[in-house]
C-alpha atoms as a PDB file:
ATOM      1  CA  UNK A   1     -36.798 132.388 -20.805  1.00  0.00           C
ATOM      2  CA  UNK A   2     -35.333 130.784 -23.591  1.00  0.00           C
ATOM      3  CA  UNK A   3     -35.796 127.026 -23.785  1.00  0.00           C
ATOM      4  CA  UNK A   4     -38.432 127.330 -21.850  1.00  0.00           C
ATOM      5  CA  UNK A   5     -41.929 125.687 -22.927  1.00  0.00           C
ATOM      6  CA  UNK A   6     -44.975 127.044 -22.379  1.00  0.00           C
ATOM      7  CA  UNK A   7     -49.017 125.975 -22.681  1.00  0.00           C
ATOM      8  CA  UNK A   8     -49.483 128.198 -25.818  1.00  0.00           C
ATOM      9  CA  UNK A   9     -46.104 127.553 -27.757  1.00  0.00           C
ATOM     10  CA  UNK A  10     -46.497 123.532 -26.630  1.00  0.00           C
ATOM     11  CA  UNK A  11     -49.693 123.861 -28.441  1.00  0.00           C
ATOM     12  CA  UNK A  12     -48.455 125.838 -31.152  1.00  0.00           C
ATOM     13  CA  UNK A  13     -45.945 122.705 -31.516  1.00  0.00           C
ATOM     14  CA  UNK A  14     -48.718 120.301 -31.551  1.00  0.00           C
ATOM     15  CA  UNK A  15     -50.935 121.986 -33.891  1.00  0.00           C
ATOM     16  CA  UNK A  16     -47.945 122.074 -36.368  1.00  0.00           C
ATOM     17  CA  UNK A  17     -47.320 118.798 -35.624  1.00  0.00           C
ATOM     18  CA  UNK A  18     -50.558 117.793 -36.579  1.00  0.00           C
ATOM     19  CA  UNK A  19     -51.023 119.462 -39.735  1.00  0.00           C
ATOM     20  CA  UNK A  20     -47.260 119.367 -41.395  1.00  0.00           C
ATOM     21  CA  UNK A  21     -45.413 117.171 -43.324  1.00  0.00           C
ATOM     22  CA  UNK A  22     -44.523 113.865 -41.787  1.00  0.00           C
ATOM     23  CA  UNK A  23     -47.148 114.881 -38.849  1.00  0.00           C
ATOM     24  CA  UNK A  24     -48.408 111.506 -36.886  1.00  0.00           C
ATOM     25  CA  UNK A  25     -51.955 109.865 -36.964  1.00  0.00           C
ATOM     26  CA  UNK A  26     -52.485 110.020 -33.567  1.00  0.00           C
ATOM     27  CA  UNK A  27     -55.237 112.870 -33.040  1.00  0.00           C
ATOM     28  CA  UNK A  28     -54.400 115.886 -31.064  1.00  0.00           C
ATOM     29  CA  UNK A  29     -55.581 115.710 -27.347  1.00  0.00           C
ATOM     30  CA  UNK A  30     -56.369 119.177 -25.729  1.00  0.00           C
ATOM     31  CA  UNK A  31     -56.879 119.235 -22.241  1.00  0.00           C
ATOM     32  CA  UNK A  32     -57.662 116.347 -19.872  1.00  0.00           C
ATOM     33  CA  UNK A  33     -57.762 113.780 -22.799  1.00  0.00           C
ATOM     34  CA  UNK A  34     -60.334 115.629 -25.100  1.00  0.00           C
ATOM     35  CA  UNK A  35     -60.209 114.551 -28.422  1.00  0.00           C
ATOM     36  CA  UNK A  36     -59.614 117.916 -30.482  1.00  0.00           C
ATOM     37  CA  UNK A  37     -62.159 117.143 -34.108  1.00  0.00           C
ATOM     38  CA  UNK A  38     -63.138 119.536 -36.113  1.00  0.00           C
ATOM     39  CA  UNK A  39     -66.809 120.897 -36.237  1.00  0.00           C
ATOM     40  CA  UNK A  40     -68.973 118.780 -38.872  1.00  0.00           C
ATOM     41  CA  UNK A  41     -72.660 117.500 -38.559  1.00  0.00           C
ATOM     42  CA  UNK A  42     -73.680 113.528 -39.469  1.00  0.00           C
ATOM     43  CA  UNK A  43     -72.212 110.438 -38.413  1.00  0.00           C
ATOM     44  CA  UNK A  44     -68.383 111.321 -39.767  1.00  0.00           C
ATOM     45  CA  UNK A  45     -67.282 113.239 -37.165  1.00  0.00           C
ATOM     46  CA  UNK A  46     -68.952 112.124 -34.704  1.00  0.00           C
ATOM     47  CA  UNK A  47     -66.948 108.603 -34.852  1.00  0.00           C
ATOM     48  CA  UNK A  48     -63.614 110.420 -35.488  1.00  0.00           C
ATOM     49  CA  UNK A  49     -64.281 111.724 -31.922  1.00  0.00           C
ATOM     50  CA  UNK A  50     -65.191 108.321 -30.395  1.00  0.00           C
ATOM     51  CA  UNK A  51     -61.909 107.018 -32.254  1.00  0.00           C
ATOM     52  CA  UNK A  52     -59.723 109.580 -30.833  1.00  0.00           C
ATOM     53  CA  UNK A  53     -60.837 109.299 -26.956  1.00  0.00           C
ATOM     54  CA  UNK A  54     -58.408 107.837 -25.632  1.00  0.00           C
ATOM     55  CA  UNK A  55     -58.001 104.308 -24.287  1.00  0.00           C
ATOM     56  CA  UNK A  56     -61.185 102.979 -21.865  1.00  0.00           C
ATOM     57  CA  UNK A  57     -62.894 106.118 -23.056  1.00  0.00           C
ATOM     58  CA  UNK A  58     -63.293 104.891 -26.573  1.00  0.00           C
ATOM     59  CA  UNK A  59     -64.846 101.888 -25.851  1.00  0.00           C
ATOM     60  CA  UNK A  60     -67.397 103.674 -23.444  1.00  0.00           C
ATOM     61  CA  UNK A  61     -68.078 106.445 -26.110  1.00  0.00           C
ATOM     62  CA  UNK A  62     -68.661 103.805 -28.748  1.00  0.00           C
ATOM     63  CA  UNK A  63     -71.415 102.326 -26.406  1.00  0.00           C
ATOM     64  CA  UNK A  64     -73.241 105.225 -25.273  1.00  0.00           C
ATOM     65  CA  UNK A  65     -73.057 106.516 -29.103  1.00  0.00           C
ATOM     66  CA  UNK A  66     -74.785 103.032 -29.827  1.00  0.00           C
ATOM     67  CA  UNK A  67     -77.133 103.375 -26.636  1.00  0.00           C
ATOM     68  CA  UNK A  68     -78.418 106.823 -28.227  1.00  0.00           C
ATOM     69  CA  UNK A  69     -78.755 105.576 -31.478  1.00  0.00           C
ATOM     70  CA  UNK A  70     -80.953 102.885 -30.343  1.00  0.00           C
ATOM     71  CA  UNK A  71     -82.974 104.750 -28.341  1.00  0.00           C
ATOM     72  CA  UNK A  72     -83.624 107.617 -31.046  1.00  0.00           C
ATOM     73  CA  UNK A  73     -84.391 106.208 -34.151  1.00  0.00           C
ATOM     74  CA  UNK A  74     -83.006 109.243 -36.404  1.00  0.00           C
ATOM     75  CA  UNK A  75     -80.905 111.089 -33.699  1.00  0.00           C
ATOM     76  CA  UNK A  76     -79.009 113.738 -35.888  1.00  0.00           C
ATOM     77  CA  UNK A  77     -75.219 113.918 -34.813  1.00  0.00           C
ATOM     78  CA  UNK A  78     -72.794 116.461 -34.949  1.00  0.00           C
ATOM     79  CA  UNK A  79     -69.079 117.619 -33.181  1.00  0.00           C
ATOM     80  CA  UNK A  80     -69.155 121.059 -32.025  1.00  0.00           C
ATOM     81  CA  UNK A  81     -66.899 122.794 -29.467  1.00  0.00           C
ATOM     82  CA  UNK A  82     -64.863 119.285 -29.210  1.00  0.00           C
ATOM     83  CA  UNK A  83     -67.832 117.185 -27.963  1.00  0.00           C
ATOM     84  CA  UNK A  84     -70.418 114.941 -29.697  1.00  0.00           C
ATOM     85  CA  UNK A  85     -73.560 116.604 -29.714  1.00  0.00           C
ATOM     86  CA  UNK A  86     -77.178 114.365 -30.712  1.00  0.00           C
ATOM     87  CA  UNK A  87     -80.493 116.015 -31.323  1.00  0.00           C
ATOM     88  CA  UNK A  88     -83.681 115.741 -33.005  1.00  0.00           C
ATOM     89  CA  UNK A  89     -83.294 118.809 -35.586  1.00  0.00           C
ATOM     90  CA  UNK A  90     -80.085 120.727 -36.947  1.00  0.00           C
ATOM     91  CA  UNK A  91     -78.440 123.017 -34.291  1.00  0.00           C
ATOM     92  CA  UNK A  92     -81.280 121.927 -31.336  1.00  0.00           C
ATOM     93  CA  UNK A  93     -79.391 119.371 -29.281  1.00  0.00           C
ATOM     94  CA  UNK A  94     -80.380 117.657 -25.912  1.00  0.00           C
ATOM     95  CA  UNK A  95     -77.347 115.221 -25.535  1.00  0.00           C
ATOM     96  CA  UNK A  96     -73.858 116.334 -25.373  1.00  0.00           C
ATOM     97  CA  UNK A  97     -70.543 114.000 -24.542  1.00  0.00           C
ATOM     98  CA  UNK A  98     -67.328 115.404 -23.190  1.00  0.00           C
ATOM     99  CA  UNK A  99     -63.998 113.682 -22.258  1.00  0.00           C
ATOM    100  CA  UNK A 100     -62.417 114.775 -19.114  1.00  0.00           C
ATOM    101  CA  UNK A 101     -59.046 113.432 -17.547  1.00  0.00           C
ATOM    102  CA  UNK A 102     -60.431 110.742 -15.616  1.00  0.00           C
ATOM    103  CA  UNK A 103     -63.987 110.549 -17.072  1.00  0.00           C
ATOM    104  CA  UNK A 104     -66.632 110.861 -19.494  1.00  0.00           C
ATOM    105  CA  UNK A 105     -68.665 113.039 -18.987  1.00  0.00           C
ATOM    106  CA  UNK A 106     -72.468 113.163 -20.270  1.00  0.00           C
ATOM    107  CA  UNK A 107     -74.826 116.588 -20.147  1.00  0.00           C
ATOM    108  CA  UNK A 108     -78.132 116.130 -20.599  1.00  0.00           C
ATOM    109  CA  UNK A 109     -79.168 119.651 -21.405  1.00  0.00           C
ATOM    110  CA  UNK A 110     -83.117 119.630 -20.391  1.00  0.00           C
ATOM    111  CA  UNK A 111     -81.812 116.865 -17.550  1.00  0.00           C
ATOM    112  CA  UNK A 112     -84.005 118.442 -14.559  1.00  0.00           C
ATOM    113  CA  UNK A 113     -86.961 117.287 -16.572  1.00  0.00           C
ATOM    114  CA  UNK A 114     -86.120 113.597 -16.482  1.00  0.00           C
ATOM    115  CA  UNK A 115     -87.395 111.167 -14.181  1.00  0.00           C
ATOM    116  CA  UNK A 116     -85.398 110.538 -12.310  1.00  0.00           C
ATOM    117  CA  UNK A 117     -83.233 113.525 -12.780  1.00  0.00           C
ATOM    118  CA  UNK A 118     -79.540 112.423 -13.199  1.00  0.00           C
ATOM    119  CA  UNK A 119     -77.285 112.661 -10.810  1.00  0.00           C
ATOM    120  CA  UNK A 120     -74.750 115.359 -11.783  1.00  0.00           C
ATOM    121  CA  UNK A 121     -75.994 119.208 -10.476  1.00  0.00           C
ATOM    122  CA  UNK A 122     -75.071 121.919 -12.395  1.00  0.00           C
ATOM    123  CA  UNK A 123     -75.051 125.791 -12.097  1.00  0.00           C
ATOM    124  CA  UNK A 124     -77.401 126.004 -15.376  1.00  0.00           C
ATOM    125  CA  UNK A 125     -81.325 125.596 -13.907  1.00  0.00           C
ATOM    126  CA  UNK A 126     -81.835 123.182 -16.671  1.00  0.00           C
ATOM    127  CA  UNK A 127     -78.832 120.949 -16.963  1.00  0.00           C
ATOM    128  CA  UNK A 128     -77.945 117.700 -15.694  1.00  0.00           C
ATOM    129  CA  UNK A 129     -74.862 115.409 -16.212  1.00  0.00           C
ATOM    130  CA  UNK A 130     -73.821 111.721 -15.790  1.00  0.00           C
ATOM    131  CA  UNK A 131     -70.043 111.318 -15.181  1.00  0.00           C
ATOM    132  CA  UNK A 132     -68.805 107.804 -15.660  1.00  0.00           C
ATOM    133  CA  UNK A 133     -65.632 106.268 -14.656  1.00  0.00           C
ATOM    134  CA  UNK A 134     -63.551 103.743 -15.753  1.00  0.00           C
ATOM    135  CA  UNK A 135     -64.708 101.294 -13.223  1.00  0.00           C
ATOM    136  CA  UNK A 136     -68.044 102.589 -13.117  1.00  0.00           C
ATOM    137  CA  UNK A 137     -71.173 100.498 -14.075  1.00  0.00           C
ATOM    138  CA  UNK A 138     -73.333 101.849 -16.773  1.00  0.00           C
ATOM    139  CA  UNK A 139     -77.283 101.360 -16.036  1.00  0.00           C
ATOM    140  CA  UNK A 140     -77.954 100.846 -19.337  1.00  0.00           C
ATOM    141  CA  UNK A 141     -81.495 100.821 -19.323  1.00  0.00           C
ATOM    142  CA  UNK A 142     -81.190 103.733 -17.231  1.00  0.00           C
ATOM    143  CA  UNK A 143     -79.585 105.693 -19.540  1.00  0.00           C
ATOM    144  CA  UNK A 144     -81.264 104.381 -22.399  1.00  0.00           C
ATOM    145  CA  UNK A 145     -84.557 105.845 -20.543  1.00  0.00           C
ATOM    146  CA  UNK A 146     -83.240 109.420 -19.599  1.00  0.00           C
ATOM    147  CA  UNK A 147     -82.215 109.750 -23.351  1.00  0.00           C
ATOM    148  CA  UNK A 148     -85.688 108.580 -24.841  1.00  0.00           C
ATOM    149  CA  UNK A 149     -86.518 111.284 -22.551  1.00  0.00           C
ATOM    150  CA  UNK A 150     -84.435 113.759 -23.339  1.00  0.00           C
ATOM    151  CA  UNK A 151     -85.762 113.006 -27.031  1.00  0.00           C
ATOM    152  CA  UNK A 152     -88.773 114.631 -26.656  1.00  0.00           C
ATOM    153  CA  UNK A 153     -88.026 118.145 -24.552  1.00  0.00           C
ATOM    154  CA  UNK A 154     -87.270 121.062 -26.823  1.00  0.00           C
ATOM    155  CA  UNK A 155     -83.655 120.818 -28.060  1.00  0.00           C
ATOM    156  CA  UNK A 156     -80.772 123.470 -26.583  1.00  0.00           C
ATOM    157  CA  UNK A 157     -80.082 125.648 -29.286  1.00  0.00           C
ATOM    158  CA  UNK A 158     -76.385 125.528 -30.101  1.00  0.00           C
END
């Protein structure tokens, strides 16, 4: 099998890459397009992340981070597990972001309580998600509603 690459020594390589001597500026990208950030609470990491998605989902990340912020005076931020995460106390969250191949995708962890409920099922009872594609729409003022919502129902602990 020599010469032969797989999935863990290609990402062996890139992790090198990354950290060594010389290594580029361009963040590492683990599967699908998610930006890989380290964990870190506040507003830091949170817009390394939206930097590093790459192209259109950058610019859509930047707006829903701006969207949230908006909505929730106060919203604390943090990266955990590679995605944005915003809440209303340390380590409760009730927002989460996450960058898939072809789109973004947003979970709204309490979602079924919403009105309306977003549109996204998911095998957890409580959680809901938003996927948006490059050429989709956003409703702003729909969103902007579901997370003033989403404000006030008990954080997910995380």
């Amino acid at each position: 099998m020599a010469g032969k690459t797989t999935k863990a020594s290609a990402k062996k390589t890139a992790t090198k890459t990354a950290g060594g001597a010389g290594a580029s500026t361009e963040p590492v990208l683990l599967s699908g397009g998610n930006p890989q950030i380290a964990k870190g609470y506040g507003e830091a990491p949170v817009q390394a992340y939206i930097a590093a998605m790459p192209g259109w989902k950058s610019r859509l990340g930047a707006r829903l981070d701006a969207l949230i912020t908006a909505a929730v005076p106060g919203v604390r931020k943090a990266v955990k597990w590679n995605s944005p995460l915003y809440g209303m106390e340390d380590d409760y969250w009730f927002l989460g972001i996450h960058v898939f191949a072809k789109y973004v995708k947003v979970a709204f962890f309490r979602g079924a309580g919403l009105d309306p409920v977003p549109p996204g099922p998911s095998k957890q009872k409580e959680v809901r998600y938003l996927d948006i594609r490059e050429d989709d729409e956003l409703d702003e003022a729909q969103f902007s509603a579901w997370v003033k919502q989403a404000a006030t129902l008990p954080g997910e602990k995380m």
